[in-house]
C-alpha atoms as a PDB file:
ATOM      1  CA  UNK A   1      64.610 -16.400  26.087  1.00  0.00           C
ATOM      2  CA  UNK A   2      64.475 -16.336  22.690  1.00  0.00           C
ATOM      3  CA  UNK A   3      61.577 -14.350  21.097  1.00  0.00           C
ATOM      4  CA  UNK A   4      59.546 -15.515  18.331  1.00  0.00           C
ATOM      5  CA  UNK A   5      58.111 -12.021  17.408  1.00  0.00           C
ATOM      6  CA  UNK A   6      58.576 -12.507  13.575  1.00  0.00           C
ATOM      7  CA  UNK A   7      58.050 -10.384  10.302  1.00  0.00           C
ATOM      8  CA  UNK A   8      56.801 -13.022   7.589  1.00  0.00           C
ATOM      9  CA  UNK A   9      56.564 -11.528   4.220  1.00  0.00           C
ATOM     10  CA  UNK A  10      55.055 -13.179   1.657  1.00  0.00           C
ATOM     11  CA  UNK A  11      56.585 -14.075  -2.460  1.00  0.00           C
ATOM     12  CA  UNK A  12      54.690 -12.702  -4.818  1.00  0.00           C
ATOM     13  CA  UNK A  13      50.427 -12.372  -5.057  1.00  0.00           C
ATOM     14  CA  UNK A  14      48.219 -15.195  -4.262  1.00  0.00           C
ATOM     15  CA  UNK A  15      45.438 -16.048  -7.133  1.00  0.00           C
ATOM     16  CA  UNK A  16      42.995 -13.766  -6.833  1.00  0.00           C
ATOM     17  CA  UNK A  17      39.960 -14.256  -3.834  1.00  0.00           C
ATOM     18  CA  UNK A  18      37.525 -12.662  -2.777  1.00  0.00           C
ATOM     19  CA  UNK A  19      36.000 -12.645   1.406  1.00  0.00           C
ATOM     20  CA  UNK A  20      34.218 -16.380   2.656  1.00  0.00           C
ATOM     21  CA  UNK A  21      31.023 -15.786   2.902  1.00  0.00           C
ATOM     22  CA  UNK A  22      30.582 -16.345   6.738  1.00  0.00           C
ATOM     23  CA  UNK A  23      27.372 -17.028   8.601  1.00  0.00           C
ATOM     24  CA  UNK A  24      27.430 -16.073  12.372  1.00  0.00           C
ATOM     25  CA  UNK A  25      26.078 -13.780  14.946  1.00  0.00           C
ATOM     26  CA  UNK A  26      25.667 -10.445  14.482  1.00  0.00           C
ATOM     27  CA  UNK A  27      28.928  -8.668  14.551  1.00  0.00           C
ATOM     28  CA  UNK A  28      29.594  -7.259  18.643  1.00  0.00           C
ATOM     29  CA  UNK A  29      26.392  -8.962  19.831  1.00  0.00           C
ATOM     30  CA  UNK A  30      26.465 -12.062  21.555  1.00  0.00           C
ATOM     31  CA  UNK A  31      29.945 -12.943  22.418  1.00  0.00           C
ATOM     32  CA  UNK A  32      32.147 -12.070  25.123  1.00  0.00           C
ATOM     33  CA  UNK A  33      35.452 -11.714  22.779  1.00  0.00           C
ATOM     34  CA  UNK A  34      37.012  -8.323  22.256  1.00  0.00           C
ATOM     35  CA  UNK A  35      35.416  -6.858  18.866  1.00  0.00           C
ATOM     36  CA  UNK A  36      37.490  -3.163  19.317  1.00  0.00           C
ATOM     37  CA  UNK A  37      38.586  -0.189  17.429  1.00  0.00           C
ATOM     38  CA  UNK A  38      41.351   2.344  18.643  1.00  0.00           C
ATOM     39  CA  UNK A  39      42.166   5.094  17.395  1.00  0.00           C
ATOM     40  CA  UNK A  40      44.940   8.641  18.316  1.00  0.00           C
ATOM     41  CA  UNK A  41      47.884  10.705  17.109  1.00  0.00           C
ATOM     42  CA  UNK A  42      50.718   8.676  16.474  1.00  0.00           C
ATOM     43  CA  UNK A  43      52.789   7.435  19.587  1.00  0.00           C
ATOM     44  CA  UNK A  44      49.998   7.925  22.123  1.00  0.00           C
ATOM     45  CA  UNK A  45      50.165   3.456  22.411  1.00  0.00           C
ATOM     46  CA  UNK A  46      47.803   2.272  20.566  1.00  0.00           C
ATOM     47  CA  UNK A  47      50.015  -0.889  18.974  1.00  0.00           C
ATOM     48  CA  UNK A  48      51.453  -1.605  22.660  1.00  0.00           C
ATOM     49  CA  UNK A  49      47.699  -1.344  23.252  1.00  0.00           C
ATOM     50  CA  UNK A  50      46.198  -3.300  20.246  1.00  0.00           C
ATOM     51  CA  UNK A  51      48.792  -6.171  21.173  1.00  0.00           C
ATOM     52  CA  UNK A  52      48.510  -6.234  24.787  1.00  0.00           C
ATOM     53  CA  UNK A  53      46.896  -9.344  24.632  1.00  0.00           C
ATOM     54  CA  UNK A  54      48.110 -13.347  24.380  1.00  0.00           C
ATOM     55  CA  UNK A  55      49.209 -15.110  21.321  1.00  0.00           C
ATOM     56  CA  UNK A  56      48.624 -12.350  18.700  1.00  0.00           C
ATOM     57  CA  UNK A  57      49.025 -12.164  14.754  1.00  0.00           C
ATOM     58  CA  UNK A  58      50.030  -8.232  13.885  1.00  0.00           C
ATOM     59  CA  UNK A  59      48.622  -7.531  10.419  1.00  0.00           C
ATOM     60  CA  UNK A  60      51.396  -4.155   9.895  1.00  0.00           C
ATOM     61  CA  UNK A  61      49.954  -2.157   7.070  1.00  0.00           C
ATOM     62  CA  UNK A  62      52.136   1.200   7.707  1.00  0.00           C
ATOM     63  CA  UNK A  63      55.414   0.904   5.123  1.00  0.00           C
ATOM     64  CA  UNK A  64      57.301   3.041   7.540  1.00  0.00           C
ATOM     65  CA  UNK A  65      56.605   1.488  10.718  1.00  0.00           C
ATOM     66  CA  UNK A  66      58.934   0.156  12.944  1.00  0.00           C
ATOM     67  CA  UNK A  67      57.549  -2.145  15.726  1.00  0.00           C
ATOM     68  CA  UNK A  68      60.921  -3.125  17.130  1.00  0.00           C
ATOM     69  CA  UNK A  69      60.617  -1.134  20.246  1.00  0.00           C
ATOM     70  CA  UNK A  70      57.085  -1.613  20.955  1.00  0.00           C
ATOM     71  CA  UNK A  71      57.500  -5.624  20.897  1.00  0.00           C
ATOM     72  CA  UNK A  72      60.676  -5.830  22.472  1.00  0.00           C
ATOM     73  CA  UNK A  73      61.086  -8.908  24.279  1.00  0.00           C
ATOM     74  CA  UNK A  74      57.364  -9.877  23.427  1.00  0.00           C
ATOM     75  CA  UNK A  75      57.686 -13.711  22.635  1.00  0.00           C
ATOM     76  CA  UNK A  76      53.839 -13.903  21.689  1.00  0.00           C
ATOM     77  CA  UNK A  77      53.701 -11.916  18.498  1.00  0.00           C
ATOM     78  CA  UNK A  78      53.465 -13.021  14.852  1.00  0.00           C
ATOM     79  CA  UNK A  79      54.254 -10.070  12.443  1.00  0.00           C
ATOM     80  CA  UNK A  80      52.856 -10.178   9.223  1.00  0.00           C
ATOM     81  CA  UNK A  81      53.530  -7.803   6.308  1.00  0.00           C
ATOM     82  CA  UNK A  82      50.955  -8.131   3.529  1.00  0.00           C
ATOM     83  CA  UNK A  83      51.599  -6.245   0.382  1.00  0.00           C
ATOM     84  CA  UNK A  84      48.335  -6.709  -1.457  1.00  0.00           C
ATOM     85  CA  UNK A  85      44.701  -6.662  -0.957  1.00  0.00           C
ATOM     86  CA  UNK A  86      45.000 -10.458  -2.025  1.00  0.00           C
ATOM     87  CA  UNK A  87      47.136 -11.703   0.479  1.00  0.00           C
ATOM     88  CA  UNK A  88      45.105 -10.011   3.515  1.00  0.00           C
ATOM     89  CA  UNK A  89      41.959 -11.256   1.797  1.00  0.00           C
ATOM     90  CA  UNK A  90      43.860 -14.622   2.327  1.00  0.00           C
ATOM     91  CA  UNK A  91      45.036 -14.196   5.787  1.00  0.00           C
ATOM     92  CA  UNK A  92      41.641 -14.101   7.007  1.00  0.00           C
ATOM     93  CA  UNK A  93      40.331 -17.048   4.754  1.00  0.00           C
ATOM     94  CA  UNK A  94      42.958 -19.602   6.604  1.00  0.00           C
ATOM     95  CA  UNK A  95      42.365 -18.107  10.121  1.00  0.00           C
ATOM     96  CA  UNK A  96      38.990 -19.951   9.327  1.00  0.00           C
ATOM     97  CA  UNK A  97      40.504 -23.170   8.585  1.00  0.00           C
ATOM     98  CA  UNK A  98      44.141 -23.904   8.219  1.00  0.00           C
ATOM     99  CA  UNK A  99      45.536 -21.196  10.989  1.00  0.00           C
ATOM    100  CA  UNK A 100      42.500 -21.583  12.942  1.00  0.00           C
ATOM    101  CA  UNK A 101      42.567 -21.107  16.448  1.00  0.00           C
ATOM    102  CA  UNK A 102      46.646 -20.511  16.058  1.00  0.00           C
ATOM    103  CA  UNK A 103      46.572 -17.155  17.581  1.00  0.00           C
ATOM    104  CA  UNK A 104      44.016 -15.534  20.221  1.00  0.00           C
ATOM    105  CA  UNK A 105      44.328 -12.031  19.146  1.00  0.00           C
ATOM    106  CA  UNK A 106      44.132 -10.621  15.640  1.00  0.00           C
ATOM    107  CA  UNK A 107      45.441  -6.801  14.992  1.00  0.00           C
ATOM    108  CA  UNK A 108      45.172  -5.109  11.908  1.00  0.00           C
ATOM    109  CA  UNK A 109      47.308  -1.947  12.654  1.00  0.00           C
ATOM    110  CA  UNK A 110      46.168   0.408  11.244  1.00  0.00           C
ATOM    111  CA  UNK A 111      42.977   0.588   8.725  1.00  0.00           C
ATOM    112  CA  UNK A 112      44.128   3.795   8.059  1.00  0.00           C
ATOM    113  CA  UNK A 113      47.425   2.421   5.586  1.00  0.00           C
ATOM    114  CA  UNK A 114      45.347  -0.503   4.860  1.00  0.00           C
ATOM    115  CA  UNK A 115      43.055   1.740   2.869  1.00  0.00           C
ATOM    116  CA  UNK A 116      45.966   3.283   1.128  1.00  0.00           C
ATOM    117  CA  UNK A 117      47.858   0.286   0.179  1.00  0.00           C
ATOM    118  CA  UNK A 118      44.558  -0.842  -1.677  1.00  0.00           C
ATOM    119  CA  UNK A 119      43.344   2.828  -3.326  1.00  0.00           C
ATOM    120  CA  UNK A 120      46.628   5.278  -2.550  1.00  0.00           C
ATOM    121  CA  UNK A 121      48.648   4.921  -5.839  1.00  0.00           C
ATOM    122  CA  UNK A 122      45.437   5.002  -8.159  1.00  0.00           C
ATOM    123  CA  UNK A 123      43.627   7.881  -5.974  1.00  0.00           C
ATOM    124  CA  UNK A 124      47.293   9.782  -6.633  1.00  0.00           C
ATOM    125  CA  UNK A 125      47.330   9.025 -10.161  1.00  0.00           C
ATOM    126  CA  UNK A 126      43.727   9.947 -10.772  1.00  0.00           C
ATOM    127  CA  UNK A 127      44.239  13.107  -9.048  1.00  0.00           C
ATOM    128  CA  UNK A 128      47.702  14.297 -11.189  1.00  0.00           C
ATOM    129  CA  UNK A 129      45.327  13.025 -14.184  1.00  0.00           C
ATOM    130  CA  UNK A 130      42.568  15.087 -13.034  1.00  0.00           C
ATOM    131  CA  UNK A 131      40.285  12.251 -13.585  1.00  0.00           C
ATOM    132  CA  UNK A 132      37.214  10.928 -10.964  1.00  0.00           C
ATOM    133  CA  UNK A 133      38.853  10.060  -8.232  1.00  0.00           C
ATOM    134  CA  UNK A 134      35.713   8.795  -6.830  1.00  0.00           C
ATOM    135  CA  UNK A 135      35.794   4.911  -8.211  1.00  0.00           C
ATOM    136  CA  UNK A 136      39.805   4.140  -6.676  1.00  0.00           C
ATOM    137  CA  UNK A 137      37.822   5.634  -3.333  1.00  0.00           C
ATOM    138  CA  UNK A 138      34.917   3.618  -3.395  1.00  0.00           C
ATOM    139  CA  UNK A 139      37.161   0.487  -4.262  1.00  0.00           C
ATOM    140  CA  UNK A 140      39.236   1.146  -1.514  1.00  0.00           C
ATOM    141  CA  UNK A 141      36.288   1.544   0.791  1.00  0.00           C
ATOM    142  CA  UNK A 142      34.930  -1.893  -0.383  1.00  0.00           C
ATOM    143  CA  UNK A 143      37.960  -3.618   0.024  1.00  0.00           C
ATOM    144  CA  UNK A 144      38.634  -2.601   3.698  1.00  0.00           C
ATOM    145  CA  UNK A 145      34.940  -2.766   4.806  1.00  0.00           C
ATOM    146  CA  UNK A 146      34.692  -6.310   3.599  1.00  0.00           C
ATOM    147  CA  UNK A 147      37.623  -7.218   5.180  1.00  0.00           C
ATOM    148  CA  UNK A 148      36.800  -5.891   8.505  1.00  0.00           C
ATOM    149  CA  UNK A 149      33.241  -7.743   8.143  1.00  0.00           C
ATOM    150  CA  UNK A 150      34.693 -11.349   7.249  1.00  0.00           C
ATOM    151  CA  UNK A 151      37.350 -10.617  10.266  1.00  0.00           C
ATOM    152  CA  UNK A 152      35.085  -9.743  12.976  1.00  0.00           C
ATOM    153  CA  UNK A 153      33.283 -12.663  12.499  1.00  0.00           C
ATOM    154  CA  UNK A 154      35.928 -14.991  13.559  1.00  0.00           C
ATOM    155  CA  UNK A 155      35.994 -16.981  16.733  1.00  0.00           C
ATOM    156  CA  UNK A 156      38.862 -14.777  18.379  1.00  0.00           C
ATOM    157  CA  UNK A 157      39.529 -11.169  19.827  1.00  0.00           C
ATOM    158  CA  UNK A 158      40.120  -8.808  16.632  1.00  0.00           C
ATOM    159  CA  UNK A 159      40.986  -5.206  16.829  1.00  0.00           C
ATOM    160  CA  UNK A 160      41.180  -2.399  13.981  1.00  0.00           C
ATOM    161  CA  UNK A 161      43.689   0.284  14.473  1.00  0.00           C
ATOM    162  CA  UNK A 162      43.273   3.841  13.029  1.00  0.00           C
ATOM    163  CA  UNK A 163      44.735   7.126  13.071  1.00  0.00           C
ATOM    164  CA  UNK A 164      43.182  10.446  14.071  1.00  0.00           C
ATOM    165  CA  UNK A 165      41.609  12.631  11.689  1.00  0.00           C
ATOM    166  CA  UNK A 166      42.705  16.152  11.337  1.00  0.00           C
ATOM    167  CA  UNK A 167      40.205  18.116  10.170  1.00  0.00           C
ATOM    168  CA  UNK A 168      40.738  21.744   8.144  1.00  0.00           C
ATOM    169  CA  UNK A 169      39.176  24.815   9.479  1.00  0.00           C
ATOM    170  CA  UNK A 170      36.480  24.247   6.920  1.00  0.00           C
ATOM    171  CA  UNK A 171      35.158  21.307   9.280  1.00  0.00           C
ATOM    172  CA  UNK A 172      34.984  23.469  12.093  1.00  0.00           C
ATOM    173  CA  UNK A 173      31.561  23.379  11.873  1.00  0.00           C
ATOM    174  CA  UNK A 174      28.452  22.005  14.858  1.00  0.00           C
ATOM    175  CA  UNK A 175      28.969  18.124  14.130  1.00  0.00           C
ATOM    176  CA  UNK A 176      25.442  15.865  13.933  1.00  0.00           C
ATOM    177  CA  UNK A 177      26.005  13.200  16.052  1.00  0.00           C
ATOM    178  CA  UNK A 178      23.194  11.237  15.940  1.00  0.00           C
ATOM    179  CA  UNK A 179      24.482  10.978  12.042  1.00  0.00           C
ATOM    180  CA  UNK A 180      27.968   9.420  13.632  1.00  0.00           C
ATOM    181  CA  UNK A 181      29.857  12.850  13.088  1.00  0.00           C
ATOM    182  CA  UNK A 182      32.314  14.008  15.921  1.00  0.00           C
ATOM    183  CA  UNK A 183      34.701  16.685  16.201  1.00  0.00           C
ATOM    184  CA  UNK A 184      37.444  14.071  16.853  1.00  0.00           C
ATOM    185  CA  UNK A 185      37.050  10.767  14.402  1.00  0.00           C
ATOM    186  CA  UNK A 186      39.186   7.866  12.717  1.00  0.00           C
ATOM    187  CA  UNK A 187      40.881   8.428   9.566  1.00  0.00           C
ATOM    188  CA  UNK A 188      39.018   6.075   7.587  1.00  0.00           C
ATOM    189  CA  UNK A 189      36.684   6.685   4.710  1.00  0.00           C
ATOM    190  CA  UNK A 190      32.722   7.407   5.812  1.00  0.00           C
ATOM    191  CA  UNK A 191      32.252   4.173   3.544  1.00  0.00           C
ATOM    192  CA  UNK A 192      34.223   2.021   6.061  1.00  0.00           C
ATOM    193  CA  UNK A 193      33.265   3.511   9.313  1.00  0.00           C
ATOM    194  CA  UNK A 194      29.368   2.585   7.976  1.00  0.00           C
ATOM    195  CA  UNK A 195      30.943  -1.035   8.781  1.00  0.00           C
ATOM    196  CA  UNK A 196      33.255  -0.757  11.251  1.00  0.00           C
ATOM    197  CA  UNK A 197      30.799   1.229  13.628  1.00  0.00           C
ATOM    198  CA  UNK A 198      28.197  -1.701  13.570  1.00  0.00           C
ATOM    199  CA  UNK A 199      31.037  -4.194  13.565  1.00  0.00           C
ATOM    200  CA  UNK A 200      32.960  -3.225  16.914  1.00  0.00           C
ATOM    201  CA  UNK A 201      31.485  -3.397  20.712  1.00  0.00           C
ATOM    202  CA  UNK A 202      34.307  -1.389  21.914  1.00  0.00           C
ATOM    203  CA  UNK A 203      36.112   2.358  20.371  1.00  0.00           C
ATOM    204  CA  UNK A 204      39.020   3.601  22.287  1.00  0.00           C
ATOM    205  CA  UNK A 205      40.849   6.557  21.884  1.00  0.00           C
ATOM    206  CA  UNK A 206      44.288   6.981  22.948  1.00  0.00           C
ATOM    207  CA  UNK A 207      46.147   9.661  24.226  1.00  0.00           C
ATOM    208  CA  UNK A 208      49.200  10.349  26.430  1.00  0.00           C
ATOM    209  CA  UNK A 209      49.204  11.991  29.570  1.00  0.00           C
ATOM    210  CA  UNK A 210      51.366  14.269  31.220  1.00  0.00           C
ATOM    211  CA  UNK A 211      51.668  14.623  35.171  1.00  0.00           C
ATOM    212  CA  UNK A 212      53.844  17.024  37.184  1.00  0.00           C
ATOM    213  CA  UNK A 213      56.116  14.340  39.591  1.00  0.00           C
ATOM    214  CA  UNK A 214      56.258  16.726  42.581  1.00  0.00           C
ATOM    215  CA  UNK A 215      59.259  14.764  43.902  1.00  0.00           C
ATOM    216  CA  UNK A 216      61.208  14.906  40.868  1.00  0.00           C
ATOM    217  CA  UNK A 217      59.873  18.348  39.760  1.00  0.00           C
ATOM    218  CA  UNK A 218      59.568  16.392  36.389  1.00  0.00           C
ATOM    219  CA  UNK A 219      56.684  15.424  34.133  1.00  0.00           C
ATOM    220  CA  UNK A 220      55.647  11.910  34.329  1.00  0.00           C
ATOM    221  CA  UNK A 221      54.362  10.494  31.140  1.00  0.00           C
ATOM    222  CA  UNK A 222      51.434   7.819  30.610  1.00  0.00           C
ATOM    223  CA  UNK A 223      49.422   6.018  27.400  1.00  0.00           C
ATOM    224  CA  UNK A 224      45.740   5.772  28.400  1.00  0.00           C
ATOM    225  CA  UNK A 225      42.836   4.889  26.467  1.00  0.00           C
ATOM    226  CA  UNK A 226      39.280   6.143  26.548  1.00  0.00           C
ATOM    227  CA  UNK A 227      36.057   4.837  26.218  1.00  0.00           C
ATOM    228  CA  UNK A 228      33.634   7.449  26.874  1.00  0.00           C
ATOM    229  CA  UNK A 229      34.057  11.120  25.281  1.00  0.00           C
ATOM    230  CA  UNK A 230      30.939  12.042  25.658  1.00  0.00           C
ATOM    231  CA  UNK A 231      29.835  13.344  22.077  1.00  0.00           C
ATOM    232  CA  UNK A 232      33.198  14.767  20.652  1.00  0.00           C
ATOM    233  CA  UNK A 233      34.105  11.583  19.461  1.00  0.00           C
ATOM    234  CA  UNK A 234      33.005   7.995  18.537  1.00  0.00           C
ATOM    235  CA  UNK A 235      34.700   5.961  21.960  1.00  0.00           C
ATOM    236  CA  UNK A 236      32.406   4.288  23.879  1.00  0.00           C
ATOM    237  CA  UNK A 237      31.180   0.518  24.639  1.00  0.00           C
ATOM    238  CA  UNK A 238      27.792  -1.045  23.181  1.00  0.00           C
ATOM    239  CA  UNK A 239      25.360  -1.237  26.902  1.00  0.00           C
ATOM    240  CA  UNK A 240      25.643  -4.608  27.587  1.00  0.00           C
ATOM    241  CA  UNK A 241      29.109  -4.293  28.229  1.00  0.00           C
ATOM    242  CA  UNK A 242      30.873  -3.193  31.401  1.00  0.00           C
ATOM    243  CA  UNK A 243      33.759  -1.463  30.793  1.00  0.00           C
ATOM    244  CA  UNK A 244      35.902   1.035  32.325  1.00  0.00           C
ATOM    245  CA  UNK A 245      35.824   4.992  31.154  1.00  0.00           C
ATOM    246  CA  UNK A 246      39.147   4.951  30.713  1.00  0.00           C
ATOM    247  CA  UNK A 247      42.616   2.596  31.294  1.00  0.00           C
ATOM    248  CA  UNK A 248      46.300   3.044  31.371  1.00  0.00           C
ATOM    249  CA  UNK A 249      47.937   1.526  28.533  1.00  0.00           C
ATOM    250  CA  UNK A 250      50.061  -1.668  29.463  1.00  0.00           C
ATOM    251  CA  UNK A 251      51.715  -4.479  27.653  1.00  0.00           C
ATOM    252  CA  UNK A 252      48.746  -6.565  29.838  1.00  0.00           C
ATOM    253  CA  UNK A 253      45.660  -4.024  29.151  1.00  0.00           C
ATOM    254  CA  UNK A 254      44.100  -6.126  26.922  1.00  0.00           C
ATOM    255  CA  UNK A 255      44.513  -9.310  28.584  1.00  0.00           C
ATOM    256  CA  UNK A 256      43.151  -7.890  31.740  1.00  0.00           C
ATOM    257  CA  UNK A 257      40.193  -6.648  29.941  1.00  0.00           C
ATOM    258  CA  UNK A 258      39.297  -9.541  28.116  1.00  0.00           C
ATOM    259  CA  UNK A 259      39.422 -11.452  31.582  1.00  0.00           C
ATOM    260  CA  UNK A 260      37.085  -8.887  33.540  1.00  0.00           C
ATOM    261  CA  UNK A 261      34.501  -8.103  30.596  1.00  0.00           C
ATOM    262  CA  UNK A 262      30.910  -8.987  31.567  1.00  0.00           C
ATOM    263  CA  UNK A 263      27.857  -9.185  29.564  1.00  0.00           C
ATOM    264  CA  UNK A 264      24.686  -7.835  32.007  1.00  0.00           C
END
C-alpha cells in the first residue's frame, strides 16, 4: 500500500487574517466529539496518541521533529508544516468551508512550539535588548488562545498537544488548585491555558511505563495516558463524560474512545 501520510509546506505568507468569528455551542459542552488536551515529557506517545484516530490533519509546529517513525505505514495522515501565524490562522478558516469535513481529526502538535514560532525570536531579542519582554508574550498568548478558540469550535475531533512544564526549585511551593495551579502542568503561557482549560472536555497526561517481564527477566515498556491525577495536575474529564482513568496508548486509542464516549 502506498501511504499518503504527506508533509505540505506552504510558499511564502498568506495576506494577512485574522480568526472567523464563529457562533456555536459552548466550547466541550454539548457534543459528543473529542475536544482534548495531552500533555508529558517527550517520547512518552503523545503524537501516536494525538493521531490515533481516522482521517487526521497533523498541524507539526516543532522545527526539529521528526514524525517518520511514529506514522509509519499510517495511510490516514495529512502533515502540515505552517511557518507563520498567518498560515495556521488560515488552516482553520478553510476547515470551515473549503476543507470542510476533509479530515475527522485535527492535531495541533504541540501548543507548546506553536507559541514560540509566533513570540520566540522577538521574546529572545527583547531579552538580549533588555527591553519589556512582556508585549512579544502577551502577543504570543493572543495568537495561540484565539486559535485554539476558533478550532475547537469546529464540527470535528480537535486535540492540542503540549509539553510538560519543568518547574525550578523556586516553584516548589503548596500549589492553589482551585486557582488551576498543579505541581505537574502544560508548558503553555497562564494566558493560553485561561482558554484552553474552558475549551477542552478531556486533559491527558502521558507517561511511559515500565514492567518487570518475569519470563524474560526484562522490562516491558508501555505509553499510557491519564485522566485523573487527582490534584497534582490538570488531567481529568468534564462530569458528563464517561471516561476511563487511564488507557494504553495505541495507534487505535483514539478511535476506540471516540466510539465508546457517552454523555450521562
Amino acid at each position: 500500500m502506498t501511504s499518503r501520510t504527506t508533509v505540505r509546506k506552504r510558499a511564502g505568507t498568506p495576506p494577512a487574517a485574522t480568526g472567523p468569528t464563529i457562533e456555536g455551542r459552548k466550547p466541550g459542552q454539548g457534543s459528543k466529539l473529542i475536544k482534548a488536551a495531552f500533555f508529558g515529557p517527550p517520547k512518552t506517545g503523545k503524537t501516536t496518541l494525538a493521531t490515533s484516530g481516522g482521517e487526521t490533519l497533523l498541524v507539526q509546529f516543532d522545527p526539529e521533529g521528526d514524525t517518520s517513525t511514529t506514522l509509519q505505514g499510517r495511510d490516514n495522515i495529512t502533515v502540515v508544516e505552517p511557518s507563520t501565524y498567518a498560515e495556521v490562522v488560515e488552516l482553520v478558516r478553510a476547515l470551515y468551508t473549503t476543507d470542510a469535513g476533509r479530515w475527522e481529526y485535527l492535531v495541533f502538535d504541540s501548543l507548546t512550539f506553536f507559541f514560540q514560532m509566533i513570540a520566540g525570536k522577538e521574546i529572545t531579542a527583547a531579552y538580549m535588548s533588555n527591553t519589556n519582554i512582556m508585549r512579544p508574550y502577551g502577543r504570543g498568548g493572543a495568537g495561540v488562545s484565539q486559535v485554539i478558540s476558533d478550532a475547537v469550535r469546529l464540527p470535528m475531533h480537535v486535540i492540542f498537544n503540549a509539553h510538560l512544564q519543568v518547574d525550578g526549585a523556586e516553584d516548589s511551593v503548596p500549589q492553589e488548585t482551585a486557582l488551576g495551579e498543579h505541581e505537574v502542568k502544560l508548558a503553555v503561557t497562564p494566558m493560553v491555558w485561561k482558554t484552553l482549560g474552558p475549551a477542552v472536555s478531556i486533559i491527558g497526561r502521558t507517561y511511559k511505563q515500565r514492567k518487570l517481564n518475569k519470563k524474560t527477566g526484562n522490562n516491558d515498556v508501555t505509553y499510557r495516558v491519564s485522566f485523573n491525577d487527582g490534584e497534582r495536575s490538570p488531567a481529568g474529564v468534564r462530569n458528563e463524560l464517561q471516561v476511563p482513568a487511564e488507557l494504553e496508548i495505541t495507534t487505535t486509542t483514539l478511535t476506540e474512545l471516540a466510539a465508546s464516549l457517552k454523555e450521562v
